[in-house]
Protein backbone atom coordinates (compact mmCIF):
# COMPACT_ATOMS: atom_id res chain seq x y z
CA UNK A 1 43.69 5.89 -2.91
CA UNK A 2 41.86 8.07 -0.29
CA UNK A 3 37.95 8.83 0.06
CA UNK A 4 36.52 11.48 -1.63
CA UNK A 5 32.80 11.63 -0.77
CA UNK A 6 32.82 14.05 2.16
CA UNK A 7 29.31 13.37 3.88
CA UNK A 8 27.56 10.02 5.12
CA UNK A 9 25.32 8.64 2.83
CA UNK A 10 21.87 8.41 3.78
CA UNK A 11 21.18 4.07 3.66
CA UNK A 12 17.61 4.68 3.70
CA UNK A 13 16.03 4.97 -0.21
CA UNK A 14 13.65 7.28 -1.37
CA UNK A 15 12.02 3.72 -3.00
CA UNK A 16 11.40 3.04 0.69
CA UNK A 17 10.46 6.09 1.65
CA UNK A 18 8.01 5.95 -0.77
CA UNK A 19 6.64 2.63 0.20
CA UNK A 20 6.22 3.81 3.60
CA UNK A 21 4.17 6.89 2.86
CA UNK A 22 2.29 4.77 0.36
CA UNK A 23 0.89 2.90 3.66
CA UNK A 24 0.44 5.70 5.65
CA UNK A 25 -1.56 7.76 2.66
CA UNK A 26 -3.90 4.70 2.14
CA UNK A 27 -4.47 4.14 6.31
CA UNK A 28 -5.29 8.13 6.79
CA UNK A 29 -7.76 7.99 3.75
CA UNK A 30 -9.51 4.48 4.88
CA UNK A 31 -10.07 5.94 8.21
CA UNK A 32 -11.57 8.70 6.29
CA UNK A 33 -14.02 6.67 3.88
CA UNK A 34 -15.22 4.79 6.72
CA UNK A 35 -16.26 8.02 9.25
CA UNK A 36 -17.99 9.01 5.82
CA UNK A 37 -19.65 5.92 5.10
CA UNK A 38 -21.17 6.04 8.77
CA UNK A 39 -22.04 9.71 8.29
CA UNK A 40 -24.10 8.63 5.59
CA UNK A 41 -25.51 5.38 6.82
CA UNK A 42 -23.70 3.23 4.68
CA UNK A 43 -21.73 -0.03 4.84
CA UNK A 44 -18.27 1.23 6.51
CA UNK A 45 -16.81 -2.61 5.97
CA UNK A 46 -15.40 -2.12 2.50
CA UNK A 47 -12.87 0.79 3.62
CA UNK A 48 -12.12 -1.79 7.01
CA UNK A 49 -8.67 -2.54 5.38
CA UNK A 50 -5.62 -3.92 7.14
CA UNK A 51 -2.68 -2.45 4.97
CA UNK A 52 0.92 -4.70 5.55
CA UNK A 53 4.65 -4.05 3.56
CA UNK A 54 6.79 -6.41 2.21
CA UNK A 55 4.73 -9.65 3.35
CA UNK A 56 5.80 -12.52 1.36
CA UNK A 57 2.26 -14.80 2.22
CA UNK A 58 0.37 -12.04 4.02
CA UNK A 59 -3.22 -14.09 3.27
CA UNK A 60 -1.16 -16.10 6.41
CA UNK A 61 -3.27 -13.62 9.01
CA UNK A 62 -6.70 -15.18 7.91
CA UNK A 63 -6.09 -18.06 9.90
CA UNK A 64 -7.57 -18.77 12.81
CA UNK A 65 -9.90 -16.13 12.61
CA UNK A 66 -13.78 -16.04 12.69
CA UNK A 67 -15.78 -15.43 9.49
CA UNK A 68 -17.08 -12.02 10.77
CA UNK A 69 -13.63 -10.96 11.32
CA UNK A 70 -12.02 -11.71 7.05
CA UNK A 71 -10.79 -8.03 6.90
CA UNK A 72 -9.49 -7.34 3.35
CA UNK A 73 -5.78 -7.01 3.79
CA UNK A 74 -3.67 -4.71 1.56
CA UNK A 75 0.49 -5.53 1.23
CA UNK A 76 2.85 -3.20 -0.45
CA UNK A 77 5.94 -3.91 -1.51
CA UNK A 78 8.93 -2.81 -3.81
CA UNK A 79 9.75 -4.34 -7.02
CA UNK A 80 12.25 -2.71 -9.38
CA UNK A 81 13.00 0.69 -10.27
CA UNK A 82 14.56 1.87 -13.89
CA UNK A 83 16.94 5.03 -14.62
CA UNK A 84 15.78 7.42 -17.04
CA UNK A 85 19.37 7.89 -18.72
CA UNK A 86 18.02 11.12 -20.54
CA UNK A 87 16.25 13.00 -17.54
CA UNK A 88 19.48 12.48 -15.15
CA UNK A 89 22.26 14.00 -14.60
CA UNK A 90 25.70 12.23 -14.65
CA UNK A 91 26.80 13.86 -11.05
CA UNK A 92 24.10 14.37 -8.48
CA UNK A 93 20.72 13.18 -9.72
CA UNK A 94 18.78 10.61 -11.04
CA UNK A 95 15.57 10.07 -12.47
CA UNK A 96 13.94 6.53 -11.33
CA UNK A 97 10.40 4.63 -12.54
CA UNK A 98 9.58 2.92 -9.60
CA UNK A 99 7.03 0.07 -9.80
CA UNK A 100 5.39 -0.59 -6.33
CA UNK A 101 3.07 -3.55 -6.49
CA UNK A 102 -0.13 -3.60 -4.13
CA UNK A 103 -1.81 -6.95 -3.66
CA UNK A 104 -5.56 -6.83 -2.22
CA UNK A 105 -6.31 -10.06 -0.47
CA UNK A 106 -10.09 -11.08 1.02
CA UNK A 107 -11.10 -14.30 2.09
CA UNK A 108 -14.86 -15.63 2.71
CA UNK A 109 -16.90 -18.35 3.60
CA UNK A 110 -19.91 -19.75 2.01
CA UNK A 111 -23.38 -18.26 3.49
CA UNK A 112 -27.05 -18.62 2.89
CA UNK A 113 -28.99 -15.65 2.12
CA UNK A 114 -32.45 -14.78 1.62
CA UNK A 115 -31.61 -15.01 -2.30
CA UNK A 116 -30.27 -18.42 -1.76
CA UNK A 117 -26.49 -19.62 -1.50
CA UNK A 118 -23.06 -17.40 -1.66
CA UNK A 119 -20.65 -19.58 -2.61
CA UNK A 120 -17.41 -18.36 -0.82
CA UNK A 121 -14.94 -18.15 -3.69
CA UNK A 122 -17.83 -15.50 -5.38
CA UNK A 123 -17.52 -14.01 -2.04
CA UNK A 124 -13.57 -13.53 -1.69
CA UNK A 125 -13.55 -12.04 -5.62
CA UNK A 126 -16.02 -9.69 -5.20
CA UNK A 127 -14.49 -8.17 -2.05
CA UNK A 128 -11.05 -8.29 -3.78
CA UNK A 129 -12.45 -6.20 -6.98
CA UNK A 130 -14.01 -4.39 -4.41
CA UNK A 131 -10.48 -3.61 -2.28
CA UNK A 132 -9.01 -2.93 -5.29
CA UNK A 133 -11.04 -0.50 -6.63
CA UNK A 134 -11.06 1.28 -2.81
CA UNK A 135 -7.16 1.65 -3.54
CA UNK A 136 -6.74 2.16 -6.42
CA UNK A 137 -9.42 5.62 -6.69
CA UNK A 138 -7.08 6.78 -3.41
CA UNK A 139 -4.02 6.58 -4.83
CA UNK A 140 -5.26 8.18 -7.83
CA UNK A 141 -7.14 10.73 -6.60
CA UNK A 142 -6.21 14.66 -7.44
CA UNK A 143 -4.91 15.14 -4.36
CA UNK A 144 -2.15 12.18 -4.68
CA UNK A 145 -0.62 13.48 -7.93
CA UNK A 146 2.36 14.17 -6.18
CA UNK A 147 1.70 11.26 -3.57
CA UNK A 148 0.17 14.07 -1.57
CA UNK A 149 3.44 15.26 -0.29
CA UNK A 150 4.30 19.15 0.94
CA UNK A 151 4.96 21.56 -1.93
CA UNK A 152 9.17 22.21 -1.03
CA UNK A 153 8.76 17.91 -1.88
CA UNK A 154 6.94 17.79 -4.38
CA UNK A 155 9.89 18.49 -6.68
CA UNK A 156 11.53 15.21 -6.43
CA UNK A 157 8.64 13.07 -7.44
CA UNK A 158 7.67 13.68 -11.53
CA UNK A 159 4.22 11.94 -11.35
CA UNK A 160 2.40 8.57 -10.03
CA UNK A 161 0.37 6.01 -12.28
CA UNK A 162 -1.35 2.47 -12.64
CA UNK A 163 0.54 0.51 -14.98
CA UNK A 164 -1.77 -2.46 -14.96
CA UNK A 165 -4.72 -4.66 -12.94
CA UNK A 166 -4.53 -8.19 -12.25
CA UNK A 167 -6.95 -10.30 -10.69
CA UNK A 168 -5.32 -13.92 -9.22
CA UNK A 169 -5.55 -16.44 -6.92
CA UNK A 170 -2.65 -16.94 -4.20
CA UNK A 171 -1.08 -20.00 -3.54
CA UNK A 172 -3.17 -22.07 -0.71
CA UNK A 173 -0.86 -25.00 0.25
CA UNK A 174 -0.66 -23.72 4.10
CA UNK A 175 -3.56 -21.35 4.15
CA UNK A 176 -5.93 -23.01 5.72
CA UNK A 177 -8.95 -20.74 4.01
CA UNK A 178 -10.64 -22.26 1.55
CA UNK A 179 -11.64 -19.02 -0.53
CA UNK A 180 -9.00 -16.32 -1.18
CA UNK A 181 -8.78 -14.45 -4.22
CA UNK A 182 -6.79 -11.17 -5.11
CA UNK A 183 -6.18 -8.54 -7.11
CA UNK A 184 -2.93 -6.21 -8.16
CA UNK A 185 -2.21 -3.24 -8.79
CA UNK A 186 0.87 -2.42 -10.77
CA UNK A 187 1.77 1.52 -9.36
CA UNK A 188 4.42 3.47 -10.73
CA UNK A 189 5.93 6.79 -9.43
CA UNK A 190 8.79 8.54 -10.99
CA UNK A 191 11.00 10.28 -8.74
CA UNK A 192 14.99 11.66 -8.24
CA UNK A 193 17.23 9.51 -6.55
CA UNK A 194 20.11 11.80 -4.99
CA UNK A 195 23.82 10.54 -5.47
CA UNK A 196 26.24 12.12 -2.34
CA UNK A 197 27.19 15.44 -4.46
CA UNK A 198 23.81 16.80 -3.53
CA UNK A 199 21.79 16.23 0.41
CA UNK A 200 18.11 15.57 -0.30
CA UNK A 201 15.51 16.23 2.29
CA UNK A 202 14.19 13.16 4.11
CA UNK A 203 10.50 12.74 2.75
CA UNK A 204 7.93 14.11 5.01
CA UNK A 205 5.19 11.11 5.87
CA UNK A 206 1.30 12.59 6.23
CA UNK A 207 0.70 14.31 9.33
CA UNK A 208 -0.42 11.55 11.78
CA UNK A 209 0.62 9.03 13.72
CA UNK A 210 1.33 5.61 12.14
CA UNK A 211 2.78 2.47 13.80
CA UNK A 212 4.56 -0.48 12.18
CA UNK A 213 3.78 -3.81 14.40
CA UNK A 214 6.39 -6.88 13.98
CA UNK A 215 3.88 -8.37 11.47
CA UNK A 216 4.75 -5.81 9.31
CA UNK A 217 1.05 -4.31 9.54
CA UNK A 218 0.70 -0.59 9.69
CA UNK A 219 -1.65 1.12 12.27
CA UNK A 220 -3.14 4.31 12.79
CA UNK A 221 -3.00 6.55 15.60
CA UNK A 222 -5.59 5.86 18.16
CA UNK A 223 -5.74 1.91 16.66
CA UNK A 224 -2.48 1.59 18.62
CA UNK A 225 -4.22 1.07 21.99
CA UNK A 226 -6.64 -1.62 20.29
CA UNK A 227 -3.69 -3.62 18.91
CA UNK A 228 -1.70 -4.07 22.09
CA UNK A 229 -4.31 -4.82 24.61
């Protein structure tokens, strides 16, 4: 028997292209609420986000670190796509519902306040809700209803969604933080998955610099210098 698919197939997935651009989508639009939130003499802290992939224990990086510095931490990661049988085509394309999850993580200590006493794990859900909610009205916002992607793109993905909320607590054994709660968002996007009788265009990720560190943390252009001094 001799080969008979002519071209190399592409090993990387439009799942994790997806995932990718996800990250870079949420760090561009963070940046974005917090320059805002200063314009406007607000609180910038709720958009300081540190966004991760595919961390298994991500809440891991609030170790060792002082209570001023708890940044919310977002991790995306892949978690099972279904064919659409009836809006694919038997040769070259494919019609996928992707489910992406994205956990929001915060941690806090207890403080005393001029109203009296903040217990931590009240702390850690509120900023969870809060990191959620931050997230999720990015992702969902008009301009992401094709993941924000150029127009000759746009064709491959069908649509983007939030198939559900849930609000839990991670497991603690090796934590060392006291108070961490979280929240999840369930996000689908439908999209084509090419098979080799057709060459799909690699997806085009936002137009800015984005850096992946060996943590598996995402960065944003001039953060760079910041995380390797």
């Amino acid at each position: 028997m001799t080969a008979k698919i002519a071209q190399r197939i592409n090993p990387v997935s439009r799942r994790w292209q997806i995932g990718d651009h996800l990250a870079a989508v949420l760090l561009v639009e963070l940046e974005n609420q917090r320059l805002l939130a200063e314009q406007e003499y607000a609180d910038p802290s709720p958009y300081d986000i540190r966004v991760f992939r595919e961390r298994s224990s991500p809440w891991g990086e609030f170790r060792h670190r002082e209570p001023g510095g708890l940044r919310p931490i977002v991790n995306i990661w892949f978690d099972n796509e279904n064919h659409n049988q009836s809006a694919s085509n038997a040769v070259s394309r494919q019609k996928a519902e992707g489910i992406f999850q994205i956990d929001c993580y915060a941690a806090a200590v207890s403080r005393e306040t001029e109203c009296g006493h903040e217990p931590a794990d009240l702390m850690a859900s509120r900023v969870a809700d809060q990191t959620v909610e931050v997230v999720r009205s990015i992702l969902m916002g008009g301009p992401y209803m094709y993941l924000g992607l150029p127009r000759r793109e746009q064709q491959f993905v069908w649509s983007r969604y939030i198939q559900s909320i849930t609000m839990f607590q991670p497991p603690l054994e090796n934590a060392h933080v006291n108070s961490i709660h979280a929240g999840r968002i369930s996000f689908g996007v439908d999209f084509n998955e090419n098979s080799p009788e057709t060459q799909g265009e690699p997806v085009e990720i936002v137009d800015v610099r984005v850096k992946r560190l060996s943590t598996g943390e995402f960065l944003l252009g001039a953060r760079f210098e910041d995380a390797d001094s």
